[in-house]
Protein backbone atom coordinates (compact mmCIF):
# COMPACT_ATOMS: atom_id res chain seq x y z
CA UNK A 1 76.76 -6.13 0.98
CA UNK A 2 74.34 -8.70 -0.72
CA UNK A 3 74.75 -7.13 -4.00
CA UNK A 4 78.54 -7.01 -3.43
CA UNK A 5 78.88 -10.76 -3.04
CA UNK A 6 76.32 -11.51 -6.11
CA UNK A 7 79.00 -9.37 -8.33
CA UNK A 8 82.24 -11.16 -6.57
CA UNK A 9 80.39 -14.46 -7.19
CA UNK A 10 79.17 -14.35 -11.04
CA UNK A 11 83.19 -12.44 -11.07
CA UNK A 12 84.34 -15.54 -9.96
CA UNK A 13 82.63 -17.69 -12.25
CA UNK A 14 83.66 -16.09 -15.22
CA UNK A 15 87.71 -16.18 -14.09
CA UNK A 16 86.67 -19.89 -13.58
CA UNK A 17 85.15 -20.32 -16.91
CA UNK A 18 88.17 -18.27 -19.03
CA UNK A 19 90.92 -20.65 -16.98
CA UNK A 20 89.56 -24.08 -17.40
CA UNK A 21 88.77 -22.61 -21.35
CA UNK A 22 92.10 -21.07 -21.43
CA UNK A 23 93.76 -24.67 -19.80
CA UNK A 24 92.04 -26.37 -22.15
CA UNK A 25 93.04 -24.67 -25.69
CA UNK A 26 96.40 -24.64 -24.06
CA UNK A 27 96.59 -28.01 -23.51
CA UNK A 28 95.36 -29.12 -27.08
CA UNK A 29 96.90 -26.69 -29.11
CA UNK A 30 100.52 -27.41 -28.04
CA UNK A 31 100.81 -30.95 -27.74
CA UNK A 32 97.47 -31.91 -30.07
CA UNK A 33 93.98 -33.33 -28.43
CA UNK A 34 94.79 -36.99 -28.90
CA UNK A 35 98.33 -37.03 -27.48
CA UNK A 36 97.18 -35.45 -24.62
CA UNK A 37 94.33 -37.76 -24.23
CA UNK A 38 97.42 -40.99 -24.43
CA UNK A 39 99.41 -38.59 -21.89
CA UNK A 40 96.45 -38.04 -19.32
CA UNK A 41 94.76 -35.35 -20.32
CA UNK A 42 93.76 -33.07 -17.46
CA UNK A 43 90.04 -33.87 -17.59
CA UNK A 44 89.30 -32.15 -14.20
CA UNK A 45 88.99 -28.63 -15.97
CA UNK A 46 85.86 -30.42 -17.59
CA UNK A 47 84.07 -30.62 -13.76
CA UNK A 48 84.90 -26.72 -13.60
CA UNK A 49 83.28 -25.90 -17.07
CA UNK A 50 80.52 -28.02 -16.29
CA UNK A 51 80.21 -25.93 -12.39
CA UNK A 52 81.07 -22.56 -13.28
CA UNK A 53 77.82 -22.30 -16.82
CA UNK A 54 75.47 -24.22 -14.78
CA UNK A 55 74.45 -20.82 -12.93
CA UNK A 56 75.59 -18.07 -15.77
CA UNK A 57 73.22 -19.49 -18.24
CA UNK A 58 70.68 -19.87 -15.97
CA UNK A 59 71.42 -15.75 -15.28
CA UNK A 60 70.79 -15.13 -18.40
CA UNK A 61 68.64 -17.78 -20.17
CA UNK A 62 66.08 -19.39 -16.97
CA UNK A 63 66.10 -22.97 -17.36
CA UNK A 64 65.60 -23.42 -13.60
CA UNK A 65 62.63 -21.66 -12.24
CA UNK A 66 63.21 -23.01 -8.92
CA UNK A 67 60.29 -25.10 -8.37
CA UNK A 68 61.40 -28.42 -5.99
CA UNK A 69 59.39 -30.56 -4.35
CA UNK A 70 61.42 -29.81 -1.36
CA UNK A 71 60.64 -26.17 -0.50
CA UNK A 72 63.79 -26.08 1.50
CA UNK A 73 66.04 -26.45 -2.03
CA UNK A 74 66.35 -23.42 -4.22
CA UNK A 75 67.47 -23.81 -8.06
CA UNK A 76 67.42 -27.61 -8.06
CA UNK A 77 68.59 -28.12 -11.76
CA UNK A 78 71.80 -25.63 -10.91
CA UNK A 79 71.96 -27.37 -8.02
CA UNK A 80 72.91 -30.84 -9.66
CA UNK A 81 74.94 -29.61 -11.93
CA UNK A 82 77.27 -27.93 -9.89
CA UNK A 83 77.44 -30.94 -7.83
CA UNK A 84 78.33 -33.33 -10.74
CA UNK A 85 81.15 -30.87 -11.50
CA UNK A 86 82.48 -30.66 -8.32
CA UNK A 87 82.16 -34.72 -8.23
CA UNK A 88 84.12 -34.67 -11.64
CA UNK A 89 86.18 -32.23 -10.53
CA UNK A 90 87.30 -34.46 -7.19
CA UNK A 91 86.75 -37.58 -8.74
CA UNK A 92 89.17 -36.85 -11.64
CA UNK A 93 92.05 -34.17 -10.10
CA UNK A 94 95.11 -36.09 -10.43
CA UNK A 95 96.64 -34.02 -7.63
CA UNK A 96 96.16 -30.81 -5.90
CA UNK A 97 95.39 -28.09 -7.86
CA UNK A 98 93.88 -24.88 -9.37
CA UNK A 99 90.53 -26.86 -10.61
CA UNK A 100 90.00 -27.94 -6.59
CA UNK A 101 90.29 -24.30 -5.33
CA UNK A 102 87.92 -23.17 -8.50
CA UNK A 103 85.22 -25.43 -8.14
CA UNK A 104 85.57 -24.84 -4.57
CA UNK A 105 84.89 -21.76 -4.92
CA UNK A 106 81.96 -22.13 -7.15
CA UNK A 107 80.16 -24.30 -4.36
CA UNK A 108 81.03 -21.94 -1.53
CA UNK A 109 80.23 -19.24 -3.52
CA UNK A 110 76.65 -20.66 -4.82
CA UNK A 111 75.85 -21.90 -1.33
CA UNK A 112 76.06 -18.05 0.00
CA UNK A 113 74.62 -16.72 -3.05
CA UNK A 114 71.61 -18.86 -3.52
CA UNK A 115 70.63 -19.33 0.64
CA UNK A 116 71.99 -15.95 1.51
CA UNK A 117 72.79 -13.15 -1.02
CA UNK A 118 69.50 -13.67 -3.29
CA UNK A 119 67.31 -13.65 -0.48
CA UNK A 120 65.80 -11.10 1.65
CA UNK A 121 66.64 -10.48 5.18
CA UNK A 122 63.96 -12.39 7.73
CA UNK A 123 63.86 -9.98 10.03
């Protein structure tokens, strides 16, 4: 079941990565990168972007070995940077939206991975 969610997680973050990538050429390539920046540019897709890489490069290129000085914290760096997103994310959202529910999903998704799925049982 733990293996399951890992997959349905890093799945997630991918669909999250191609839409706010996909939202963002869309946006620029019809209407041109400064107009939409004069037009209010969604810049929330930025927070997602920023949420979603934090923990696929750090799958696949370990930039956080997850040494804290709180034991109680795993993956510290990923840990930030997921929270700046979502701040960006929540901070910036004009109204409600797909980039809420994705980054949402990236926290809720990270919490369960990081404290649940990735470690072994305590029994």
């Amino acid at each position: 079941m733990k293996k399951l969610f890992s997959i349905a997680f890093y799945s997630w973050l991918v669909a999250a990565l191609c839409v706010a990538l996909l939202a963002g050429l869309v946006n620029m390539g019809l209407t041109g990168f400064e107009a939409d920046l004069e037009h209010g540019f969604d810049i929330a897709w930025f927070g997602v972007i920023v949420a979603a890489l934090a923990p696929l490069v750090n799958k696949f290129w370990i930039y956080d070995d997850d040494t804290s000085v709180n034991a109680k914290v795993h993956l510290p760096k990923v840990s930030l940077l997921i929270m700046l997103g979502v701040a960006w994310v929540l901070l910036t959202v004009p109204e409600r939206g797909w980039p809420i529910w994705f980054v949402l999903g990236i926290l809720g998704g990270f919490l369960l991975n990081t404290y649940w799925a990735a470690l072994g049982d305590d029994k």
